[in-house]
PDB file of N, CA and C in Angstrom:
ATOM      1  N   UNK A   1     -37.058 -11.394  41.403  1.00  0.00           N
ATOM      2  CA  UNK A   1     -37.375 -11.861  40.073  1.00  0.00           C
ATOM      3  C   UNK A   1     -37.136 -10.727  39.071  1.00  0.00           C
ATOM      4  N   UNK A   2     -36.903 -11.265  38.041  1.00  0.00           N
ATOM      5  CA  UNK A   2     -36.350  -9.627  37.252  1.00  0.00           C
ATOM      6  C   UNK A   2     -37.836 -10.048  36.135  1.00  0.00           C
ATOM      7  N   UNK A   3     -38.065  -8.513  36.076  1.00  0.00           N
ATOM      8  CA  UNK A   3     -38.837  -7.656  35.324  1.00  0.00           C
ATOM      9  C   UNK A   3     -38.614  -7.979  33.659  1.00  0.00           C
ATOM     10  N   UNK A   4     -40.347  -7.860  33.071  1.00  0.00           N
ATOM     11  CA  UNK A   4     -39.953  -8.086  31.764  1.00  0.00           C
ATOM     12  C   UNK A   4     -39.150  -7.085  31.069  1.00  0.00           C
ATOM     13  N   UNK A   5     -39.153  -5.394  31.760  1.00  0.00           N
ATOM     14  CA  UNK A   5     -38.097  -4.200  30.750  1.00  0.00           C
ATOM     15  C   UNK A   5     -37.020  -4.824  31.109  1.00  0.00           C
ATOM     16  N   UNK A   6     -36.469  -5.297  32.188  1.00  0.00           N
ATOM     17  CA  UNK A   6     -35.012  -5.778  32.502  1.00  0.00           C
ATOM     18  C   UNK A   6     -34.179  -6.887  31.800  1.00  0.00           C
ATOM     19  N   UNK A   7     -35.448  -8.283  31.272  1.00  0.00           N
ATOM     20  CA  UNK A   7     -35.135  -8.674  30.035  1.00  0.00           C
ATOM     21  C   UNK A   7     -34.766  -8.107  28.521  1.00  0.00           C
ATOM     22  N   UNK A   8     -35.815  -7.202  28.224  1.00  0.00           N
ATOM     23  CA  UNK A   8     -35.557  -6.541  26.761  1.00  0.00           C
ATOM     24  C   UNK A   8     -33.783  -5.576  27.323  1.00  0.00           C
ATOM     25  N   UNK A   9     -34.284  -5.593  28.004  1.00  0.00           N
ATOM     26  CA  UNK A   9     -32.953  -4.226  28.379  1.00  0.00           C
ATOM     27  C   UNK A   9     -31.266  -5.126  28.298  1.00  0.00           C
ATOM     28  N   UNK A  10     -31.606  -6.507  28.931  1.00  0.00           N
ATOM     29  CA  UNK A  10     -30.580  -7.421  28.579  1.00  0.00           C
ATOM     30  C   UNK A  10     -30.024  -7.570  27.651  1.00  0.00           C
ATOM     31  N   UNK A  11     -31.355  -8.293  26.745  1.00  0.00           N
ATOM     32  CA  UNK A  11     -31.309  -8.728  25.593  1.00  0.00           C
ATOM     33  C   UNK A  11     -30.545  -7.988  24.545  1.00  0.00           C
ATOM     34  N   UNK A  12     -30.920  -6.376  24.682  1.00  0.00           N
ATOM     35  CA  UNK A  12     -30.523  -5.111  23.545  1.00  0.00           C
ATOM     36  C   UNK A  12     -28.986  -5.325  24.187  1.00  0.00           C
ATOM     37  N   UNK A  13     -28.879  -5.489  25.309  1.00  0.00           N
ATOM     38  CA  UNK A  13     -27.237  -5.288  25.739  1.00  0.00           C
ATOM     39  C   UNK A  13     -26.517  -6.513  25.195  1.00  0.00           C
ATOM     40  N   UNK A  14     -27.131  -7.696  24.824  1.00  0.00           N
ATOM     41  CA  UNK A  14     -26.485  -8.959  24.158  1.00  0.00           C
ATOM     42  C   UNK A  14     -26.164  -8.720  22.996  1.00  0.00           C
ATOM     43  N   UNK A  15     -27.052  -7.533  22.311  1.00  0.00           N
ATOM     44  CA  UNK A  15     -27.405  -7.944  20.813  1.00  0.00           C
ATOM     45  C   UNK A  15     -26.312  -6.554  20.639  1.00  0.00           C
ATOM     46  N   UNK A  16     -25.930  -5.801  21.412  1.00  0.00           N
ATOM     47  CA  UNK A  16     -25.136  -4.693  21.040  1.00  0.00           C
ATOM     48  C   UNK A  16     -23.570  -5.006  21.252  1.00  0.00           C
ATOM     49  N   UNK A  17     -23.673  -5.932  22.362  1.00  0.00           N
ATOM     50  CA  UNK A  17     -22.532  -6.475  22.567  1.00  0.00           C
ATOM     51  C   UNK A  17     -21.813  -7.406  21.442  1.00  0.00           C
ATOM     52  N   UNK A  18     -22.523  -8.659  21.182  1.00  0.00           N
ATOM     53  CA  UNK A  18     -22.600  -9.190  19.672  1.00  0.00           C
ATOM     54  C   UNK A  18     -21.839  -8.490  18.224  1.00  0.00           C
ATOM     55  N   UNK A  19     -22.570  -7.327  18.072  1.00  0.00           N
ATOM     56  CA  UNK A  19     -22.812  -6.579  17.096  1.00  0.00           C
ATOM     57  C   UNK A  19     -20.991  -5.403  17.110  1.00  0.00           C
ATOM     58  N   UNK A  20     -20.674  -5.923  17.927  1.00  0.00           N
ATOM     59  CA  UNK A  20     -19.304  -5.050  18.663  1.00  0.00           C
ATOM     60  C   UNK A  20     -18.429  -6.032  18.312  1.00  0.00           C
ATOM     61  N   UNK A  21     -18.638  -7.109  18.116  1.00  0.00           N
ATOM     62  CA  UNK A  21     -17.831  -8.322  18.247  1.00  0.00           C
ATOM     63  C   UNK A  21     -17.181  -8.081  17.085  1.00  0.00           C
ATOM     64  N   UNK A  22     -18.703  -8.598  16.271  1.00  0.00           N
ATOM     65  CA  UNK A  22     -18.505  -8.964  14.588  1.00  0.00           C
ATOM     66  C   UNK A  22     -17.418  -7.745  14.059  1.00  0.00           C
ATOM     67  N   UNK A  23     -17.800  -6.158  14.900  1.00  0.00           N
ATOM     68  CA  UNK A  23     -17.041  -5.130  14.311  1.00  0.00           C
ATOM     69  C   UNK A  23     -15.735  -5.350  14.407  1.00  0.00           C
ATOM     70  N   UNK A  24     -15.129  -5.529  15.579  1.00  0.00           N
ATOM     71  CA  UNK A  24     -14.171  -5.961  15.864  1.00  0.00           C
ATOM     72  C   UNK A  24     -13.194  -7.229  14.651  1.00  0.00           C
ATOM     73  N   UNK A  25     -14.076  -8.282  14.921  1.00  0.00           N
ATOM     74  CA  UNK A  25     -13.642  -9.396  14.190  1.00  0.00           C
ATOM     75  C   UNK A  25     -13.230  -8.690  12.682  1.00  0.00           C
ATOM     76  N   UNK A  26     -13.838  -7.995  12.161  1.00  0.00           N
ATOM     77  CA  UNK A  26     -13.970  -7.603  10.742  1.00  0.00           C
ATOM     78  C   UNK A  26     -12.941  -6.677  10.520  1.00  0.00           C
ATOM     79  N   UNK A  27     -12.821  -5.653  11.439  1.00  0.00           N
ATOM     80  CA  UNK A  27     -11.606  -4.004  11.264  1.00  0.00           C
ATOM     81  C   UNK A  27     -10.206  -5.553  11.236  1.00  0.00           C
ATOM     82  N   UNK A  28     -10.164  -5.951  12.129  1.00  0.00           N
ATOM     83  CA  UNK A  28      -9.103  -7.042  12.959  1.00  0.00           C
ATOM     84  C   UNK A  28      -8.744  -7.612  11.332  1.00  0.00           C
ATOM     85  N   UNK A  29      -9.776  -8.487  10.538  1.00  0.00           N
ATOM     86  CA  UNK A  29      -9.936  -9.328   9.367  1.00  0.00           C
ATOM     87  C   UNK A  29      -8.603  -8.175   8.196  1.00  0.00           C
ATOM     88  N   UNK A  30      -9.396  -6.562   8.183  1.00  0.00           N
ATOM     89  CA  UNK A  30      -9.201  -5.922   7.123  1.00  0.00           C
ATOM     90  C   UNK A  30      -7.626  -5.190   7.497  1.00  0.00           C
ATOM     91  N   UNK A  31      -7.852  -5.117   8.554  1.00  0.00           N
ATOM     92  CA  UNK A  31      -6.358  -4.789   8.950  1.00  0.00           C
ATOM     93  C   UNK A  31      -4.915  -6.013   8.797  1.00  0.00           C
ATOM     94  N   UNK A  32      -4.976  -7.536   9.069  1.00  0.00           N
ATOM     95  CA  UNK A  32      -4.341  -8.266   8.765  1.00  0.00           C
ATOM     96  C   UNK A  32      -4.271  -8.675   7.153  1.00  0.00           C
ATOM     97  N   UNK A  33      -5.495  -8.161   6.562  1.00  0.00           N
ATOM     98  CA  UNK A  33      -5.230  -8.570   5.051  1.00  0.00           C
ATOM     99  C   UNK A  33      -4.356  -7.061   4.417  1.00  0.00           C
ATOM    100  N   UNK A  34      -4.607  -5.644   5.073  1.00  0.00           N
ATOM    101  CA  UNK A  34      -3.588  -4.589   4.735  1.00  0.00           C
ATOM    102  C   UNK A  34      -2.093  -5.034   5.108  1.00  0.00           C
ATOM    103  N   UNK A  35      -1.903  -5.693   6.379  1.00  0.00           N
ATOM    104  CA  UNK A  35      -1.064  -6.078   6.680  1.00  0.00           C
ATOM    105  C   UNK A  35       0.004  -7.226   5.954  1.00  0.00           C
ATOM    106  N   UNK A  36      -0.715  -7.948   5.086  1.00  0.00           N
ATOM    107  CA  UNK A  36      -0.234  -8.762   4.218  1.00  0.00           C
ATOM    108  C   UNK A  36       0.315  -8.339   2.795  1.00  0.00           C
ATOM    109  N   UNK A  37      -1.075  -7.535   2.797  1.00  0.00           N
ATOM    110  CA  UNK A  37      -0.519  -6.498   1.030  1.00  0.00           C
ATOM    111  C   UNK A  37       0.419  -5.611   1.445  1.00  0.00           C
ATOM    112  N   UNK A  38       0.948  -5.134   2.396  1.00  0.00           N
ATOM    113  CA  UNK A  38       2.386  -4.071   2.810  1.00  0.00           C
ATOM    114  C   UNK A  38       3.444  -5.048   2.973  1.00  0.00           C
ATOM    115  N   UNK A  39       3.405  -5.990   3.704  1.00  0.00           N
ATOM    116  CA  UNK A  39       4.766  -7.280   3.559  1.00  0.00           C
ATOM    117  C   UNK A  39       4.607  -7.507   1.693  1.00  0.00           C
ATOM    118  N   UNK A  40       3.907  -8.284   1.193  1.00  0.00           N
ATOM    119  CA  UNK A  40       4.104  -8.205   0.092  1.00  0.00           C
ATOM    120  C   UNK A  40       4.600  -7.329  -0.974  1.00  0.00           C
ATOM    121  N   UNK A  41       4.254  -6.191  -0.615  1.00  0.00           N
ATOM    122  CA  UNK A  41       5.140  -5.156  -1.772  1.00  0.00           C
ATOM    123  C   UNK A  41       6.093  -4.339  -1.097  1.00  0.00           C
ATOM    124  N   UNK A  42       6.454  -4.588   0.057  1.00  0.00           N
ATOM    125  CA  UNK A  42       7.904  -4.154   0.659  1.00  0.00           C
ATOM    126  C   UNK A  42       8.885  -5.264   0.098  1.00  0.00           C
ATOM    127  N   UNK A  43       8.204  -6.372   0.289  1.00  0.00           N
ATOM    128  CA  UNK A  43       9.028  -7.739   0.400  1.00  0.00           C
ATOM    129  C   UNK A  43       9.764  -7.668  -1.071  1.00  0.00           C
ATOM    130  N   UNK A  44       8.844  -7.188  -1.823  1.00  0.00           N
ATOM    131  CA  UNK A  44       9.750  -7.828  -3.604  1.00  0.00           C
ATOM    132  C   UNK A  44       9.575  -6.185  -3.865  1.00  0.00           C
ATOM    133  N   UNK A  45       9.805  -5.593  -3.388  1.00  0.00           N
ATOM    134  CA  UNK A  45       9.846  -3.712  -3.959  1.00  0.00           C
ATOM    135  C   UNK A  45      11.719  -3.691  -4.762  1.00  0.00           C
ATOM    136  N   UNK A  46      11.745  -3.244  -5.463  1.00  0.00           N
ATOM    137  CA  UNK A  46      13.274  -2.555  -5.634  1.00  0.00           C
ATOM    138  C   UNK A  46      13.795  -1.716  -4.295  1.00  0.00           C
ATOM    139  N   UNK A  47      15.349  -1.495  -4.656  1.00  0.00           N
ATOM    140  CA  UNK A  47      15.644  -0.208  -3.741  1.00  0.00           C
ATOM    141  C   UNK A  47      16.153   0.851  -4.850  1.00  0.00           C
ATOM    142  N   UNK A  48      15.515   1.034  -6.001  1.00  0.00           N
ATOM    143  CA  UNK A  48      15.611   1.680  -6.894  1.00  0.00           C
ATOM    144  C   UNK A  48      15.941   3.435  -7.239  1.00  0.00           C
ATOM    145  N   UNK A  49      16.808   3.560  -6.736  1.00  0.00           N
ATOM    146  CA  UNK A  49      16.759   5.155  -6.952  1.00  0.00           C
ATOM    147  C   UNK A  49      17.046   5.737  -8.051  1.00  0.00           C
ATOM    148  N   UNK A  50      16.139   6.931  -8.728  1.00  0.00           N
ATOM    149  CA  UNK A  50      16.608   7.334  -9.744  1.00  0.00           C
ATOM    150  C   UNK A  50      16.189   9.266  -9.088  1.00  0.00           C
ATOM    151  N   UNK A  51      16.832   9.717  -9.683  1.00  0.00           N
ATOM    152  CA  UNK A  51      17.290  11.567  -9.681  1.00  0.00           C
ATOM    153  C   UNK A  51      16.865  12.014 -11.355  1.00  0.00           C
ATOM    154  N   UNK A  52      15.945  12.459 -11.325  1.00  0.00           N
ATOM    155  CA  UNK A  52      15.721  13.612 -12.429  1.00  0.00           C
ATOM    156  C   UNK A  52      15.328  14.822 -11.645  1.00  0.00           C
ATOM    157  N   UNK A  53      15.460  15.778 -12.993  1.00  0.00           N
ATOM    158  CA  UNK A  53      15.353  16.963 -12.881  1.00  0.00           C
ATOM    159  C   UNK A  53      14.248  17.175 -13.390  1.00  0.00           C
ATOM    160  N   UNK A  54      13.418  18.697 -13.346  1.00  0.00           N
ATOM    161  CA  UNK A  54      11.951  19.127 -13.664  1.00  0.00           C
ATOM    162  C   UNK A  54      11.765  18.866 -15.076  1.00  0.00           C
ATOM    163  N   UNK A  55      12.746  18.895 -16.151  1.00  0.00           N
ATOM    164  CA  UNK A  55      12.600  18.538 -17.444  1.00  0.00           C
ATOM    165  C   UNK A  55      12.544  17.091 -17.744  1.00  0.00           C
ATOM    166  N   UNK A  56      12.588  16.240 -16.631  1.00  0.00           N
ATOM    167  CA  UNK A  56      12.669  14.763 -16.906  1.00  0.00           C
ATOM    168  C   UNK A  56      13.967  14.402 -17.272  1.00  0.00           C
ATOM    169  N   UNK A  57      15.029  14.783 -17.385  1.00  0.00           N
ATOM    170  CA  UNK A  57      16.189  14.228 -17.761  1.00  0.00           C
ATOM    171  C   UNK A  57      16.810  13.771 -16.495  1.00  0.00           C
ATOM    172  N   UNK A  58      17.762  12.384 -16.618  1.00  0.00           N
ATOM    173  CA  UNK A  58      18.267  11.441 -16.098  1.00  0.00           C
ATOM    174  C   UNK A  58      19.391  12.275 -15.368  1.00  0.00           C
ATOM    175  N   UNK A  59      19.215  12.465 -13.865  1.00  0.00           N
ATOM    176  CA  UNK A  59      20.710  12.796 -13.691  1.00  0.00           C
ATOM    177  C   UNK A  59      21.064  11.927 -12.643  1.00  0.00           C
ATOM    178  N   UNK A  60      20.669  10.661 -11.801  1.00  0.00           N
ATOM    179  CA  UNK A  60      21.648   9.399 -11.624  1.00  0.00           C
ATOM    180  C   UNK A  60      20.594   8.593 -11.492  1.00  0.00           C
ATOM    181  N   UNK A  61      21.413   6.955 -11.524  1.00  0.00           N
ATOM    182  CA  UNK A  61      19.873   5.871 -11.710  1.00  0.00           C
ATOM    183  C   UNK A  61      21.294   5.132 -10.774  1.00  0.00           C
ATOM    184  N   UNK A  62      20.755   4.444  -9.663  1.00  0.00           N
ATOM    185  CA  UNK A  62      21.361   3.414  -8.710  1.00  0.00           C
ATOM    186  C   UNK A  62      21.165   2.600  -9.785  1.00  0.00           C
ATOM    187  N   UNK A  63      22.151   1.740  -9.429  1.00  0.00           N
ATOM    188  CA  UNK A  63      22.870   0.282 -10.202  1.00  0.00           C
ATOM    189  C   UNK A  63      21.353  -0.837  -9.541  1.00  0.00           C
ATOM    190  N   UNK A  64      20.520  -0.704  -8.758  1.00  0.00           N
ATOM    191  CA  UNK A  64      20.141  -1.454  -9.101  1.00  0.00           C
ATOM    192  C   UNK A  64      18.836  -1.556  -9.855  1.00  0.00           C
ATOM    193  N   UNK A  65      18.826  -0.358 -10.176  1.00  0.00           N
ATOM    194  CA  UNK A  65      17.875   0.280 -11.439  1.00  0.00           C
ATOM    195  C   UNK A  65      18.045  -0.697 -12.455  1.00  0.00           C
ATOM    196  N   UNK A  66      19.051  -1.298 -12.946  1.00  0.00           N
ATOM    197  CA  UNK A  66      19.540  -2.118 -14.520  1.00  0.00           C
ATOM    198  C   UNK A  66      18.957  -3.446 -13.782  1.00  0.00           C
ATOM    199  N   UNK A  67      19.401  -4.055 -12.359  1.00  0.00           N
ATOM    200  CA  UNK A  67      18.966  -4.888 -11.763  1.00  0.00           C
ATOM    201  C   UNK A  67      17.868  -5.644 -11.616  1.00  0.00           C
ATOM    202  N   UNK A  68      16.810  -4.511 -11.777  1.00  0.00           N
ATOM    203  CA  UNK A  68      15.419  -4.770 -11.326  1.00  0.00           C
ATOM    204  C   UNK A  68      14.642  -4.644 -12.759  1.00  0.00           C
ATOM    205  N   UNK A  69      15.082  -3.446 -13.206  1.00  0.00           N
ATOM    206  CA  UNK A  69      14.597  -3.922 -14.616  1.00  0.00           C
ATOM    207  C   UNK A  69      15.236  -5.055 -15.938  1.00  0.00           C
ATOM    208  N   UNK A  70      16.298  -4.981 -15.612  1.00  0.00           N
ATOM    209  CA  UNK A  70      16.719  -6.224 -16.369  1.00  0.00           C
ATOM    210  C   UNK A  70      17.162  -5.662 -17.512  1.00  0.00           C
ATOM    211  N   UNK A  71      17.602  -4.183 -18.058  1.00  0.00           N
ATOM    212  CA  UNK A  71      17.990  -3.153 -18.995  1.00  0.00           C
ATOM    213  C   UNK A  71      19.361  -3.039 -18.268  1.00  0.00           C
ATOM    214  N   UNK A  72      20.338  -3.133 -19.191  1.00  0.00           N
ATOM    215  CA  UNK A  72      21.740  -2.842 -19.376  1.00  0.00           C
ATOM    216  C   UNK A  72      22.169  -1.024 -18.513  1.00  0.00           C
ATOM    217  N   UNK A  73      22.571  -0.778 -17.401  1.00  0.00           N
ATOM    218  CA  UNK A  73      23.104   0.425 -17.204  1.00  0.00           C
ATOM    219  C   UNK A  73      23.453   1.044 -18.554  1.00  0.00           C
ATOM    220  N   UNK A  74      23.946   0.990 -19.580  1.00  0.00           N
ATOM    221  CA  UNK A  74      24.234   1.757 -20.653  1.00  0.00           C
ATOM    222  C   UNK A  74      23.045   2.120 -21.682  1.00  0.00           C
ATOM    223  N   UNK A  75      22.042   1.270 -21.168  1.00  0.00           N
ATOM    224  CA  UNK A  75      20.528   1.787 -21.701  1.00  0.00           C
ATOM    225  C   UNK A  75      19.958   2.993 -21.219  1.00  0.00           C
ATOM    226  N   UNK A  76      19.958   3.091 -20.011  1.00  0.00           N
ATOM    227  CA  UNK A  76      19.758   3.655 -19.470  1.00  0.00           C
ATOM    228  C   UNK A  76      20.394   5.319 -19.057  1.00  0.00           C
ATOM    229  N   UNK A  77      21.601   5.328 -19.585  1.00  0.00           N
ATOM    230  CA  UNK A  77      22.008   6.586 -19.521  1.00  0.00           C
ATOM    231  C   UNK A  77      22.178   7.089 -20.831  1.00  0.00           C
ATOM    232  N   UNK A  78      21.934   6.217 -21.801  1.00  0.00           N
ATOM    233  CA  UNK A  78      21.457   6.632 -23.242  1.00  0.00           C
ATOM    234  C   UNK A  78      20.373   8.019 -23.036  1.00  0.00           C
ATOM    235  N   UNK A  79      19.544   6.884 -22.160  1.00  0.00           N
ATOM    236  CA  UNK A  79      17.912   7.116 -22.232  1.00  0.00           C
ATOM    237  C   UNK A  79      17.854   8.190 -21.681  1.00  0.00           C
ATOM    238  N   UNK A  80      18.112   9.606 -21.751  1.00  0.00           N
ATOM    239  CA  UNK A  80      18.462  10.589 -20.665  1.00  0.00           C
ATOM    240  C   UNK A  80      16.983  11.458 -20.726  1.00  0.00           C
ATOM    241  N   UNK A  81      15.756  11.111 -21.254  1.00  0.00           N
ATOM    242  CA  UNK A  81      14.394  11.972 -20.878  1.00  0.00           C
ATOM    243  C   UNK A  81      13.733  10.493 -20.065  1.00  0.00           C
ATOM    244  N   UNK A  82      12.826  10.940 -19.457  1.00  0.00           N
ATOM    245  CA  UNK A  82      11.577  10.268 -18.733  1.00  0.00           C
ATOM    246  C   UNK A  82      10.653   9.759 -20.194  1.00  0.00           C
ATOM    247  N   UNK A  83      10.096   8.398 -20.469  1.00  0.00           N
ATOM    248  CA  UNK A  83       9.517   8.806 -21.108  1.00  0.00           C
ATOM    249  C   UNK A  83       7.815   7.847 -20.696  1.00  0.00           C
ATOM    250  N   UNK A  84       7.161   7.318 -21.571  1.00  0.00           N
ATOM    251  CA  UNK A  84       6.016   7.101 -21.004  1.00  0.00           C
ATOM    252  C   UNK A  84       5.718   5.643 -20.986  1.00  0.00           C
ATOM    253  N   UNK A  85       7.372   5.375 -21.205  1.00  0.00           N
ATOM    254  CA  UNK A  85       7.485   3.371 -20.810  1.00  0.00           C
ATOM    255  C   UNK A  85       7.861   3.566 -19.011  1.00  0.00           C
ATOM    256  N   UNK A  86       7.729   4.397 -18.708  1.00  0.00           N
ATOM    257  CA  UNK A  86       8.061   4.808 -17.199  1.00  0.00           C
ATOM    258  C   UNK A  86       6.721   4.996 -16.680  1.00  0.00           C
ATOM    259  N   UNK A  87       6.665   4.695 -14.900  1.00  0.00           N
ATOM    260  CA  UNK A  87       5.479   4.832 -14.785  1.00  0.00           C
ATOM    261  C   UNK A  87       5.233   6.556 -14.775  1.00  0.00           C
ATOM    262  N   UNK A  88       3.753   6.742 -14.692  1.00  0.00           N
ATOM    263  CA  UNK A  88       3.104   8.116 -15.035  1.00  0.00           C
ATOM    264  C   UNK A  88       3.214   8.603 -13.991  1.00  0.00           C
ATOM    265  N   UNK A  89       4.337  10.208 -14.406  1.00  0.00           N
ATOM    266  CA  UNK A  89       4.602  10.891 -13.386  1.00  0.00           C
ATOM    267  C   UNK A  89       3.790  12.013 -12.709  1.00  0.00           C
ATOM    268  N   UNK A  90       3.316  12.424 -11.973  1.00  0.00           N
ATOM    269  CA  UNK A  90       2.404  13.337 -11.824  1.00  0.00           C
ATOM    270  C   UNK A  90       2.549  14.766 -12.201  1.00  0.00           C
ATOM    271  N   UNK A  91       1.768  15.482 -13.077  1.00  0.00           N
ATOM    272  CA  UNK A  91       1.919  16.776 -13.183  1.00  0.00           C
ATOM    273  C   UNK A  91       2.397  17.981 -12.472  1.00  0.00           C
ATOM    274  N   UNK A  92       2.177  18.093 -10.973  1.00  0.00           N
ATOM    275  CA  UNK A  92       2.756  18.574 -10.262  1.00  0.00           C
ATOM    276  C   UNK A  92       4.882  18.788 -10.242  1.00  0.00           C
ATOM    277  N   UNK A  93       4.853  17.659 -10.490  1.00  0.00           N
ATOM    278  CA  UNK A  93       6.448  17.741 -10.408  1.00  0.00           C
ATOM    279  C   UNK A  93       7.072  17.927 -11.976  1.00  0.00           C
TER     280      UNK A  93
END
């Protein structure tokens, strides 16, 4: 016949086991929803390359730079500084 500590001792092993589950279920949950937001912004990303130099000036923009933004290639090499209709570049560079 099993012992009443051998019950509680069960029981804590149900309730830890349980409690492992939900963890599981949840990392599993947050990882397939990361997994969705990385397909999504790979999926519609540009392949946009642009080359400046430390002063911010334009020295090549891939063709599908005009593409993605929807600005004329000849806008764009007008445009020969970085400016702050661009996203914000970090100080470091």
């Amino acid at each position: 016949m099993i012992e009443h500590w051998q019950w509680i001792a069960l029981g804590a092993l149900v309730i830890a086991v349980v409690c492992q589950e939900i963890r599981v279920r949840r990392i599993h949950s947050e990882s397939k929803k990361c997994e969705e937001l990385f397909q999504i912004v790979t999926g519609n990303a540009a392949d946009m390359i642009a080359l400046v130099d430390v002063k911010g000036n334009r020295l090549y923009n891939s063709p599908r730079t005009s593409e993605s933004s929807g600005t004329p290639r000849r806008n764009w090499e007008r445009r020969r500084r970085l400016t702050r209709s661009t996203p914000t570049i970090d100080s470091r560079f």
